[in-house]
C-alpha atoms as a PDB file:
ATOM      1  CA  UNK A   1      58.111 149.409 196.087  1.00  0.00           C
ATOM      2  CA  UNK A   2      57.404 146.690 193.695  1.00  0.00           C
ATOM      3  CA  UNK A   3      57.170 147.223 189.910  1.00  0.00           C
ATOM      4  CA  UNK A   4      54.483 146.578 189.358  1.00  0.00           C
ATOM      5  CA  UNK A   5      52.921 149.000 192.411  1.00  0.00           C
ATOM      6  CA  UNK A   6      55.316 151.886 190.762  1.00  0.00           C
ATOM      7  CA  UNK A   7      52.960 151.104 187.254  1.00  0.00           C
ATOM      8  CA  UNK A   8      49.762 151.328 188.972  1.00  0.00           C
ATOM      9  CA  UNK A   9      50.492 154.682 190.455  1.00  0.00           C
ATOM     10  CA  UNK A  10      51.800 156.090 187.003  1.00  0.00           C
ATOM     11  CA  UNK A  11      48.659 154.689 185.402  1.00  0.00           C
ATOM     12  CA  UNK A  12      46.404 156.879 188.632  1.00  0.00           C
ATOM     13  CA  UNK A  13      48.319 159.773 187.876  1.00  0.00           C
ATOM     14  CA  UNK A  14      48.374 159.749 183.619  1.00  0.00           C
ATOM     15  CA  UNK A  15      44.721 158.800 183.471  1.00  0.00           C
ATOM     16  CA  UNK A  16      43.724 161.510 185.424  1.00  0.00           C
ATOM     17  CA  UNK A  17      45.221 163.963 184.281  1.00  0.00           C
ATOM     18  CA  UNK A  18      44.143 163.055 180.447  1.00  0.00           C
ATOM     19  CA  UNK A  19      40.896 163.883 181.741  1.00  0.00           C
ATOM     20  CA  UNK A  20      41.619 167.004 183.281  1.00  0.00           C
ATOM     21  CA  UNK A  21      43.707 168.170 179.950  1.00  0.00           C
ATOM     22  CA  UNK A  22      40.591 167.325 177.621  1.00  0.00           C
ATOM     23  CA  UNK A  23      38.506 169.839 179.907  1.00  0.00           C
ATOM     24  CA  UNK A  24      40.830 172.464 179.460  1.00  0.00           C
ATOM     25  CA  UNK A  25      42.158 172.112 175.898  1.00  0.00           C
ATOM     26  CA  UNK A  26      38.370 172.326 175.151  1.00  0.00           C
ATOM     27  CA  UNK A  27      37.868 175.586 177.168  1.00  0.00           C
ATOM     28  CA  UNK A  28      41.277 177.200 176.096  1.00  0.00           C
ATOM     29  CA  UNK A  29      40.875 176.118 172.094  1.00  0.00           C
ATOM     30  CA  UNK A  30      44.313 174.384 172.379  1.00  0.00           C
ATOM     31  CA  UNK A  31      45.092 171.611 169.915  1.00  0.00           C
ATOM     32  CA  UNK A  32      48.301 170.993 171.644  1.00  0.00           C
ATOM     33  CA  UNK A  33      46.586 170.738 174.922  1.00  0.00           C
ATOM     34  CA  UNK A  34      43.944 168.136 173.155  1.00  0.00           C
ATOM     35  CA  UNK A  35      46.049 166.071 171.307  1.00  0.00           C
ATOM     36  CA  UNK A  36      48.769 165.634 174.276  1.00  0.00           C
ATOM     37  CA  UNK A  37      45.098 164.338 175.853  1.00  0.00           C
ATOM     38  CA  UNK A  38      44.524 162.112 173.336  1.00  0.00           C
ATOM     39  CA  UNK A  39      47.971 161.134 173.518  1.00  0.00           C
ATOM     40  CA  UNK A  40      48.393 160.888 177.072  1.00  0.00           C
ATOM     41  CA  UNK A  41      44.526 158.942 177.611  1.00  0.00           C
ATOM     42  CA  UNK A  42      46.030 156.367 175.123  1.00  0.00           C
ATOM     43  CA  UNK A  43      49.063 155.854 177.461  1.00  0.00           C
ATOM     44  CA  UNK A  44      46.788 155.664 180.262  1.00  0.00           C
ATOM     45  CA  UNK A  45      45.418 152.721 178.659  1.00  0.00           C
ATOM     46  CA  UNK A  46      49.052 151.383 177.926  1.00  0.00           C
ATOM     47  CA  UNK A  47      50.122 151.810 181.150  1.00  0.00           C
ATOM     48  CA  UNK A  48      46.879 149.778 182.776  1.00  0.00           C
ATOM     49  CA  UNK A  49      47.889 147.401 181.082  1.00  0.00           C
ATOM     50  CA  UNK A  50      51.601 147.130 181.703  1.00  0.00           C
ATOM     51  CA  UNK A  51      50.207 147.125 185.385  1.00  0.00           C
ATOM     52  CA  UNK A  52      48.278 144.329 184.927  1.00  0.00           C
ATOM     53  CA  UNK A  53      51.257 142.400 182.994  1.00  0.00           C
ATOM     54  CA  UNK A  54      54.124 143.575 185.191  1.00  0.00           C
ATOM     55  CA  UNK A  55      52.635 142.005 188.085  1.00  0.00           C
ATOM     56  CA  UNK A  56      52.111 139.125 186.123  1.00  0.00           C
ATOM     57  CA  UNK A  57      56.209 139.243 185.310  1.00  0.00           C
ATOM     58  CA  UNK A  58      56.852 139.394 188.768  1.00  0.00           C
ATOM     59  CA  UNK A  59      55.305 135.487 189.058  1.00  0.00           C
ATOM     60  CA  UNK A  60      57.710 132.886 189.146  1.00  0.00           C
ATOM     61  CA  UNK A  61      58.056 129.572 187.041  1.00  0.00           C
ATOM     62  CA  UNK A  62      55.313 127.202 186.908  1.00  0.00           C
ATOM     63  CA  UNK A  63      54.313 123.841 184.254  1.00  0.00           C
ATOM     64  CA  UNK A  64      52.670 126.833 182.031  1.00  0.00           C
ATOM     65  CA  UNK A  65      55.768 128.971 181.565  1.00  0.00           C
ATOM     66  CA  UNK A  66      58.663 127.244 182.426  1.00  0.00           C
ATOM     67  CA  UNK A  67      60.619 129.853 181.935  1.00  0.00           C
ATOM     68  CA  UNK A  68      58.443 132.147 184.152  1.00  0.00           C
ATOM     69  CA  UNK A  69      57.099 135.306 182.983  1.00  0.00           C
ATOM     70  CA  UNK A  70      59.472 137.901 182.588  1.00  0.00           C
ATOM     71  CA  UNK A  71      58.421 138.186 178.910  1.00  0.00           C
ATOM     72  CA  UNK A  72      54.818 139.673 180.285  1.00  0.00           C
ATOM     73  CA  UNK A  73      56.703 142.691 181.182  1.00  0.00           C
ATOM     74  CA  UNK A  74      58.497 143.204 177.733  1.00  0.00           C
ATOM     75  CA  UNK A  75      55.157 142.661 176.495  1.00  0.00           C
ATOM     76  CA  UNK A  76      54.270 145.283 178.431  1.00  0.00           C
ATOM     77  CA  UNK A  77      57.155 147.678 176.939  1.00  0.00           C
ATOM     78  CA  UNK A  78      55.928 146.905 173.343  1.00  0.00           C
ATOM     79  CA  UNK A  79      52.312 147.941 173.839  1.00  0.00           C
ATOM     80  CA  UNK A  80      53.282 151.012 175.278  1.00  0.00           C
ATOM     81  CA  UNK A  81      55.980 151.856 172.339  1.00  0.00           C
ATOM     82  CA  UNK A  82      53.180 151.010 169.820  1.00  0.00           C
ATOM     83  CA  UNK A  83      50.698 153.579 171.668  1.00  0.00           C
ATOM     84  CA  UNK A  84      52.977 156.063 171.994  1.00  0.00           C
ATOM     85  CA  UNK A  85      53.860 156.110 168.029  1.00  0.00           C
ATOM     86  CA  UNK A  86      50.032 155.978 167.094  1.00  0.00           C
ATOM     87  CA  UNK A  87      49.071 158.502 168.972  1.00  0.00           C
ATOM     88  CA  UNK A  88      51.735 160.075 167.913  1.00  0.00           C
ATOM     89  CA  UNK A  89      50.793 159.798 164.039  1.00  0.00           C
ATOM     90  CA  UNK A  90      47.500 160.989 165.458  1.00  0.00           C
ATOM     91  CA  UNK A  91      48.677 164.465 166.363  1.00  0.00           C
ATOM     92  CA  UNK A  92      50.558 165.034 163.032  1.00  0.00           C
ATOM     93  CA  UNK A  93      47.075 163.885 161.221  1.00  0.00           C
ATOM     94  CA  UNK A  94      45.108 166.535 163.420  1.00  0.00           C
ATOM     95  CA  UNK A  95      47.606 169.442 163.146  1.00  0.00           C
ATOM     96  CA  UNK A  96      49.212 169.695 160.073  1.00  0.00           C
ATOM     97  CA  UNK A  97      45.970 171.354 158.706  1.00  0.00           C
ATOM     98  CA  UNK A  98      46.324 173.942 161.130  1.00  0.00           C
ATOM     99  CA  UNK A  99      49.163 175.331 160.279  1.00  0.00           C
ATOM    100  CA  UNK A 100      47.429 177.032 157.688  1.00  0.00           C
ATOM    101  CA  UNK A 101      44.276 177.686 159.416  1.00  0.00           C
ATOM    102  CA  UNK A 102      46.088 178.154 163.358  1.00  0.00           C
ATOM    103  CA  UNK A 103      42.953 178.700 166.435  1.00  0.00           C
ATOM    104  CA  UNK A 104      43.639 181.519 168.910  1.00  0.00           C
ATOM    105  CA  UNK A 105      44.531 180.075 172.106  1.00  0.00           C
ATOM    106  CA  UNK A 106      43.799 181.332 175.994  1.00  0.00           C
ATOM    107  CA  UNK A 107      47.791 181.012 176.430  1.00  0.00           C
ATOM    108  CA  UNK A 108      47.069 182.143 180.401  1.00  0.00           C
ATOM    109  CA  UNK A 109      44.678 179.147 180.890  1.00  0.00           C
ATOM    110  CA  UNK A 110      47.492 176.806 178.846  1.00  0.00           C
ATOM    111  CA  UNK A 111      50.335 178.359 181.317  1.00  0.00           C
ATOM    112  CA  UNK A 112      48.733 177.713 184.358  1.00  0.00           C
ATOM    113  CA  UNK A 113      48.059 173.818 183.058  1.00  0.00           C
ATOM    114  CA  UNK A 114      51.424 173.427 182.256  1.00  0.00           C
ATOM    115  CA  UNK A 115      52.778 174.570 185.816  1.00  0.00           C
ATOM    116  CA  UNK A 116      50.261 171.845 187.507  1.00  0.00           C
ATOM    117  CA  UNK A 117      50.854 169.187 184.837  1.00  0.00           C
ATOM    118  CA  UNK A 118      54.962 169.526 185.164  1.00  0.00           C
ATOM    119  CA  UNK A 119      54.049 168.789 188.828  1.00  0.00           C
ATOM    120  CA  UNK A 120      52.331 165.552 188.115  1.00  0.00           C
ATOM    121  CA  UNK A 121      54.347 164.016 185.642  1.00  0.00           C
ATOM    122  CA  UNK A 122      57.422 164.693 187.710  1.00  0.00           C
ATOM    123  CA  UNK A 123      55.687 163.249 190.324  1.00  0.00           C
ATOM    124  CA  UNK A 124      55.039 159.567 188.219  1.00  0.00           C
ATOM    125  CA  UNK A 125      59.052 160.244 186.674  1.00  0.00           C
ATOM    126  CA  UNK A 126      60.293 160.316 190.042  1.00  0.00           C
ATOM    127  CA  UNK A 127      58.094 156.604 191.059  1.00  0.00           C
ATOM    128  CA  UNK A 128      59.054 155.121 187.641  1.00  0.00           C
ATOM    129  CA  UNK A 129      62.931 156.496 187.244  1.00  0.00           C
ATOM    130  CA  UNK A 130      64.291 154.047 189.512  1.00  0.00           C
ATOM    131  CA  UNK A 131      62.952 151.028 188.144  1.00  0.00           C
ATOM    132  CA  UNK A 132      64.579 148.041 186.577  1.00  0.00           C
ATOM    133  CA  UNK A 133      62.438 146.569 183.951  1.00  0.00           C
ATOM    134  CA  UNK A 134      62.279 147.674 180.185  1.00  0.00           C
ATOM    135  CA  UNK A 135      58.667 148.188 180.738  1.00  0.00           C
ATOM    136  CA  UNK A 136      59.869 151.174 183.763  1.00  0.00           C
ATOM    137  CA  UNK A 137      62.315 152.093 181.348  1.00  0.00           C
ATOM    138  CA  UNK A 138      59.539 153.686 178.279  1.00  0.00           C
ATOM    139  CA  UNK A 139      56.914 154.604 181.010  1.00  0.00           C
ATOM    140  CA  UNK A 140      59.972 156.706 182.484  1.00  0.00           C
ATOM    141  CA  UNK A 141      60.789 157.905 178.756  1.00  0.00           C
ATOM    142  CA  UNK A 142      57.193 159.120 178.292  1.00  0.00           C
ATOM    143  CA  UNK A 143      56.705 160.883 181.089  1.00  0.00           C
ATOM    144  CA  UNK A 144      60.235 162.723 180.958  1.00  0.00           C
ATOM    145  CA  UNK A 145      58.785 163.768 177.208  1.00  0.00           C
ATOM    146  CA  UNK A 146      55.699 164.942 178.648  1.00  0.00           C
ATOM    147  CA  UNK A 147      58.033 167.260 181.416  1.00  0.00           C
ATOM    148  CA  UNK A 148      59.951 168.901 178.456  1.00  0.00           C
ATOM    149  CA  UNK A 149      56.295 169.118 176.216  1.00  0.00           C
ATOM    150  CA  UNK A 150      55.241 171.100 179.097  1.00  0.00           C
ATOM    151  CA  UNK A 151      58.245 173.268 179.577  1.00  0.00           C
ATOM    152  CA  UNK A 152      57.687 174.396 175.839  1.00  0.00           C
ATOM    153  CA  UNK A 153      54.051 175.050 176.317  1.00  0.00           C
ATOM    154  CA  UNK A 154      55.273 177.530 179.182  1.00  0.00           C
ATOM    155  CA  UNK A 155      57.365 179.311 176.383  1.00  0.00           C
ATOM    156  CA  UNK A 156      54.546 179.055 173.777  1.00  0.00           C
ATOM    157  CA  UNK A 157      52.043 180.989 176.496  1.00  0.00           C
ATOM    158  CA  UNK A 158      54.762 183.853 177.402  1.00  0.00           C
ATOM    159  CA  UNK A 159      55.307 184.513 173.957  1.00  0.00           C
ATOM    160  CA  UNK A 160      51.785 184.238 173.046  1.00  0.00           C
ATOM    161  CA  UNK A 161      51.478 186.793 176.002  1.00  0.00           C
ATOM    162  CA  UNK A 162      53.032 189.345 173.674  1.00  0.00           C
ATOM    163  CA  UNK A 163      53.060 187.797 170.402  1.00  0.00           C
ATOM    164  CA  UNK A 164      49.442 186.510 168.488  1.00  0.00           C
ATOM    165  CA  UNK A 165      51.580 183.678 166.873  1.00  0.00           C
ATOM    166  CA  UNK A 166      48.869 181.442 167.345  1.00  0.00           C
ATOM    167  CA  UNK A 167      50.425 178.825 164.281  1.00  0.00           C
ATOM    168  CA  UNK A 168      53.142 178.098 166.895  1.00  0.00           C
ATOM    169  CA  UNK A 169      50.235 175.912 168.555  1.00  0.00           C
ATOM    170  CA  UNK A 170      50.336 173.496 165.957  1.00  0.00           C
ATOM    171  CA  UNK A 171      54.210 173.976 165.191  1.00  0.00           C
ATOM    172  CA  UNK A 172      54.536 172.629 168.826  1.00  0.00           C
ATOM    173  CA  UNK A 173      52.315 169.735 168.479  1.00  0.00           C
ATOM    174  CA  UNK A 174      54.491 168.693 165.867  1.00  0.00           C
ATOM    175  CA  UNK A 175      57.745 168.842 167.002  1.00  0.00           C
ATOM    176  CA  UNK A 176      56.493 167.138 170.227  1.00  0.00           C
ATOM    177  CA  UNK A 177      54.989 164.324 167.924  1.00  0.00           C
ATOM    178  CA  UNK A 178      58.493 163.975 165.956  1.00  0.00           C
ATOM    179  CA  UNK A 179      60.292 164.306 169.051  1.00  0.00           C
ATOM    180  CA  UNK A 180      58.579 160.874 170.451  1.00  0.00           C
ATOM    181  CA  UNK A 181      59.025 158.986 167.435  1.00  0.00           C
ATOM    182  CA  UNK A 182      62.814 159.421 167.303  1.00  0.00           C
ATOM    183  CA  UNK A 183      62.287 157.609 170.990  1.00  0.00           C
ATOM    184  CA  UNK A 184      59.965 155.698 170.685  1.00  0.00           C
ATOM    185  CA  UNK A 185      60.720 153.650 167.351  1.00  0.00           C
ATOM    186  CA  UNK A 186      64.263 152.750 168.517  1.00  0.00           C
ATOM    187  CA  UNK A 187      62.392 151.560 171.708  1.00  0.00           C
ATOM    188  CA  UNK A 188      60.093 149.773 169.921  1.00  0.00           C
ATOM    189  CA  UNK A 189      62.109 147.904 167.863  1.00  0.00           C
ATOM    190  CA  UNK A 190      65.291 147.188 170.547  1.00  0.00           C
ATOM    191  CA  UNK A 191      61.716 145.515 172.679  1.00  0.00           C
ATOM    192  CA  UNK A 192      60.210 143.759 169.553  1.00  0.00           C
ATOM    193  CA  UNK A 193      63.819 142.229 169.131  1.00  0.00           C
ATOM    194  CA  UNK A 194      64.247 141.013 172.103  1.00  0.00           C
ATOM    195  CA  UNK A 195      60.982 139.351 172.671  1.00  0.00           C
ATOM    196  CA  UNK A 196      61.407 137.792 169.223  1.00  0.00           C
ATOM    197  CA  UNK A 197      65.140 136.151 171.015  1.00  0.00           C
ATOM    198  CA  UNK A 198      67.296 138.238 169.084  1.00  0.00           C
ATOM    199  CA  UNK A 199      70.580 139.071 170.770  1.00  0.00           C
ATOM    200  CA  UNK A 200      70.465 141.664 173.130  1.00  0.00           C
ATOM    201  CA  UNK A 201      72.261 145.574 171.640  1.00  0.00           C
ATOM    202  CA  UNK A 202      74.053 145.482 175.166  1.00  0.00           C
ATOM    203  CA  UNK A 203      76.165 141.877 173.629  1.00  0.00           C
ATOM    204  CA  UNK A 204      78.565 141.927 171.094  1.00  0.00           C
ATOM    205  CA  UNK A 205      77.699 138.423 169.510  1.00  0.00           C
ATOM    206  CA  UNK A 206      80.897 137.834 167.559  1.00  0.00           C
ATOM    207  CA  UNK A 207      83.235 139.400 170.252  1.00  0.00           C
ATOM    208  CA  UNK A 208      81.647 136.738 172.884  1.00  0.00           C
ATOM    209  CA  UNK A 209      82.089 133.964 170.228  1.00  0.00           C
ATOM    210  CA  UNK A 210      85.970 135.026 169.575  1.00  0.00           C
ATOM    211  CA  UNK A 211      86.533 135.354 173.387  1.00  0.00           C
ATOM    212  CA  UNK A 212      84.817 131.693 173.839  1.00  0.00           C
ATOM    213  CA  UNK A 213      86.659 130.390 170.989  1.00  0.00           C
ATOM    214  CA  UNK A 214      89.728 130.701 172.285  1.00  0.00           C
ATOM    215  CA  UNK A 215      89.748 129.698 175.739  1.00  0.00           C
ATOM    216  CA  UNK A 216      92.772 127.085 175.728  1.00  0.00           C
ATOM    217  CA  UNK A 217      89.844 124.186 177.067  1.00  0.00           C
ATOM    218  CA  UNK A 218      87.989 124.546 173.894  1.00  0.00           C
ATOM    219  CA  UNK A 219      88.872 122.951 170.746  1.00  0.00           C
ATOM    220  CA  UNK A 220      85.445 124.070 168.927  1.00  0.00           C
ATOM    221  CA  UNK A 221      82.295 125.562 168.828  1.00  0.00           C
ATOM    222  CA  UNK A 222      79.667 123.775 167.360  1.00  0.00           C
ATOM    223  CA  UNK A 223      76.371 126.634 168.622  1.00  0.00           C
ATOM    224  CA  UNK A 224      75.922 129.780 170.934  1.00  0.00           C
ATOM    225  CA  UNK A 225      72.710 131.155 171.246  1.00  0.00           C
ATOM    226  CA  UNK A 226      72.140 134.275 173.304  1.00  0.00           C
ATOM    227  CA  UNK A 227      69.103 135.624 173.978  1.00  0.00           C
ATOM    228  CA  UNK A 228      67.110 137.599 177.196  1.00  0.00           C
ATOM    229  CA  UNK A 229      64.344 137.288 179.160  1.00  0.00           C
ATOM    230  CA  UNK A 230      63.630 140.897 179.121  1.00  0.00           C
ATOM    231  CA  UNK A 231      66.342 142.957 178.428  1.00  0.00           C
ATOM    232  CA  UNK A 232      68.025 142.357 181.290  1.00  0.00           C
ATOM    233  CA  UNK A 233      67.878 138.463 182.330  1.00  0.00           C
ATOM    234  CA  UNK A 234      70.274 137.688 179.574  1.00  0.00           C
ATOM    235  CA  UNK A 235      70.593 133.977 178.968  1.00  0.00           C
ATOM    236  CA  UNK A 236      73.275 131.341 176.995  1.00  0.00           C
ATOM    237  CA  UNK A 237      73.173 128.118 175.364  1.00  0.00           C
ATOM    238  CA  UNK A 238      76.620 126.504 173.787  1.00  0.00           C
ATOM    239  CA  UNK A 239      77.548 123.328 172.495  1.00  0.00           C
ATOM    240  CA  UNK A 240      81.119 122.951 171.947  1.00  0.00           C
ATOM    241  CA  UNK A 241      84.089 120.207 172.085  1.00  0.00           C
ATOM    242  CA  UNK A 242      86.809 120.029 174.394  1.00  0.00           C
ATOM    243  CA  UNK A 243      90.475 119.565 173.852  1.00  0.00           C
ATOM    244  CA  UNK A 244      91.453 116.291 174.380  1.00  0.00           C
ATOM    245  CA  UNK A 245      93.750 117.683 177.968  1.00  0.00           C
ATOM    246  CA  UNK A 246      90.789 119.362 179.479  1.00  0.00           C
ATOM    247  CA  UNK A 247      88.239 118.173 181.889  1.00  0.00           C
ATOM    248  CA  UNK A 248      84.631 119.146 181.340  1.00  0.00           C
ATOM    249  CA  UNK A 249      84.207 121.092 184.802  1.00  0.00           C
ATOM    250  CA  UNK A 250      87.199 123.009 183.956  1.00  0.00           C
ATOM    251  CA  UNK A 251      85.558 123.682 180.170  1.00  0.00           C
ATOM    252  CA  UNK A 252      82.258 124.944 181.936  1.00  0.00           C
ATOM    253  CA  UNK A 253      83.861 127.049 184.672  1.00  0.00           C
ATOM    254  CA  UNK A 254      85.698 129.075 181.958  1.00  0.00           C
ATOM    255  CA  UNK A 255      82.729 129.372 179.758  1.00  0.00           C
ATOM    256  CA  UNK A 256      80.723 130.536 182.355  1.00  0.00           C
ATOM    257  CA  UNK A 257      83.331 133.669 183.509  1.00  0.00           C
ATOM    258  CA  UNK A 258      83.430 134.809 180.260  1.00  0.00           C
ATOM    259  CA  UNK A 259      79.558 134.847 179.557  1.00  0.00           C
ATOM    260  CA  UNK A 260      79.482 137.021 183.133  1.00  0.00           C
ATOM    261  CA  UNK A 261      81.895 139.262 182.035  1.00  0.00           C
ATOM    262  CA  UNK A 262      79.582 139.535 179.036  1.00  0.00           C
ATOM    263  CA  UNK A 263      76.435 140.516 181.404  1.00  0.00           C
ATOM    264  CA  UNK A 264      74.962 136.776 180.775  1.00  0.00           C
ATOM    265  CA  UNK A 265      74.492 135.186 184.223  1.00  0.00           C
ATOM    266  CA  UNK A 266      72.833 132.140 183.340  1.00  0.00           C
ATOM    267  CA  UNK A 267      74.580 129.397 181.219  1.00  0.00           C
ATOM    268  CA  UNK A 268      73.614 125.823 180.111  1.00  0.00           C
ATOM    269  CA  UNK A 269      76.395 124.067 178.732  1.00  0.00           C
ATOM    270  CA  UNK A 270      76.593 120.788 176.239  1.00  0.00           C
ATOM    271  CA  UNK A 271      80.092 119.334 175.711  1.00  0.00           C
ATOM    272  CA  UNK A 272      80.550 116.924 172.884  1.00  0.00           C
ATOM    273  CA  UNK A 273      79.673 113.457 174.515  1.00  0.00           C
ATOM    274  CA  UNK A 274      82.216 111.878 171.880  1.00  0.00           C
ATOM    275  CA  UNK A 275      85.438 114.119 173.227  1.00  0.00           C
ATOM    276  CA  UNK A 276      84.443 113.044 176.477  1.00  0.00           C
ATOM    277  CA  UNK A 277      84.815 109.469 176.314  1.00  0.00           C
ATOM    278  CA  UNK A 278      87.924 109.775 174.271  1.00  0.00           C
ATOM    279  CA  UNK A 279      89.105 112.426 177.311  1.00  0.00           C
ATOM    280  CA  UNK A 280      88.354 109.298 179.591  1.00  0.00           C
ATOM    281  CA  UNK A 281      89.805 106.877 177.914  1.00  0.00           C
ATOM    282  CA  UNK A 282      93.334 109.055 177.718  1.00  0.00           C
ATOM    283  CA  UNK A 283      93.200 109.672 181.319  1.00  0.00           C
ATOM    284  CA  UNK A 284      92.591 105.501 181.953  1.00  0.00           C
END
């Protein structure tokens, strides 16, 4: 199953069931119930969208975007992150107030939600979990958050069963809230930095540069840039000059094993045009 058909199911699954939890929070007085429906319409929308722009990823290179569109579904990723963390501010705006002024709850209406929403979003973990893009990556994140959410709210309603600590309502909401960001920033940022070419967390930029620096073929070099496509097309540019023994295809076949051994499968290499001709001219 393609990527973007793995999306489009997740995006079935979480929009429906936003609707079904603003019914129900509604009818069982839940804030935690409403504002995981707030939460989860806004990913919904998110996830549309990363449907709509992983497909578009999946397109290969054309005279628009030469370097095809990979970037679409990072794009994706980001949009997702940045939902995630507002609706995420969202919930600690709503329920911070009621922790002074906590709503009784119908805990057996929340348990039985909980059981049937488990279901579902173990159902869209179990499409996304496999995938390879960073955009399949957060939707897989979020709905393994929503999973552990719901195991709580099962714990909230038994104890609410013999307990009337109805503040634990918006305790929970909360802690689910803070629990995202601590994922979802990180997330955020690691996407943002990569579609803005930084170097990828998963290179070590000055090991790489060490390593290339002293492969017996090169005498200097002159740039590396290392960037990816989406996280995990990682790419290489380097300019260098060759020892005056060395032959260029010799020089590039060296480079291009260590930038593999560094996850970077595609390489474009510029030797010094200069060292070249002076190579020639010793071997003449």
């Amino acid at each position: 199953m393609t990527a973007s058909k793995k999306v489009a199911i997740a995006f079935i699954l979480n929009f429906s069931f936003s609707i079904i939890e603003f019914i129900f929070g509604n009818l069982f007085l839940s804030g935690a119930i409403l504002a995981d429906a707030v939460h989860d319409f806004g990913d919904a929308i998110a996830i549309g969208i990363s449907a709509i722009l992983e497909k578009k990823a999946a397109q290969g290179e054309d005279s628009k975007f030469t370097l095809g569109y990979k970037r679409f579904s990072l794009l994706g990723a980001i949009i997702t992150s940045l939902i995630l963390i507002s609706g995420s501010t969202w919930v600690l705006i709503e329920n911070i107030p009621r922790l002074w002024h906590p709503n009784p709850v119908n805990y057996q209406g929340m348990f039985l939600l909980a059981i049937v929403a488990i279901v579902i979003n173990g159902l869209a973990s179990f499409v996304i979990h496999s995938g390879q893009t960073k955009n399949e990556e957060i939707l897989s994140l979020h709905f393994l958050e929503d999973i552990l959410g719901w195991l709580v709210i099962i714990i909230l309603a038994i104890i609410l069963n013999w307990k009337s600590w109805y503040i634990l309502d918006p305790i929970l909401s909360i802690a689910i809230s803070l629990f995202i960001f601590t994922k979802a920033i990180p997330k955020c940022w690691s996407n943002l930095t990569i579609f803005l070419d930084g170097v990828p967390e998963t290179i070590d930029y000055h090991s790489l540069y060490q390593t290339l620096a002293n492969l017996p073929q090169i005498d200097s070099i002159n740039q590396l840039n290392i960037w990816s496509m989406d996280g995990f097309d990682n790419r290489a540019t380097i300019h260098c000059c060759l020892n005056s023994y060395c032959s260029e295809a010799d020089c590039k076949e060296a480079i291009r094993q260590v930038c593999k051994d560094f996850q970077i499968h595609s390489v474009t290499v510029e030797i010094d045009q200069s060292l070249s001709q002076h190579q020639k001219h010793c071997q003449t």
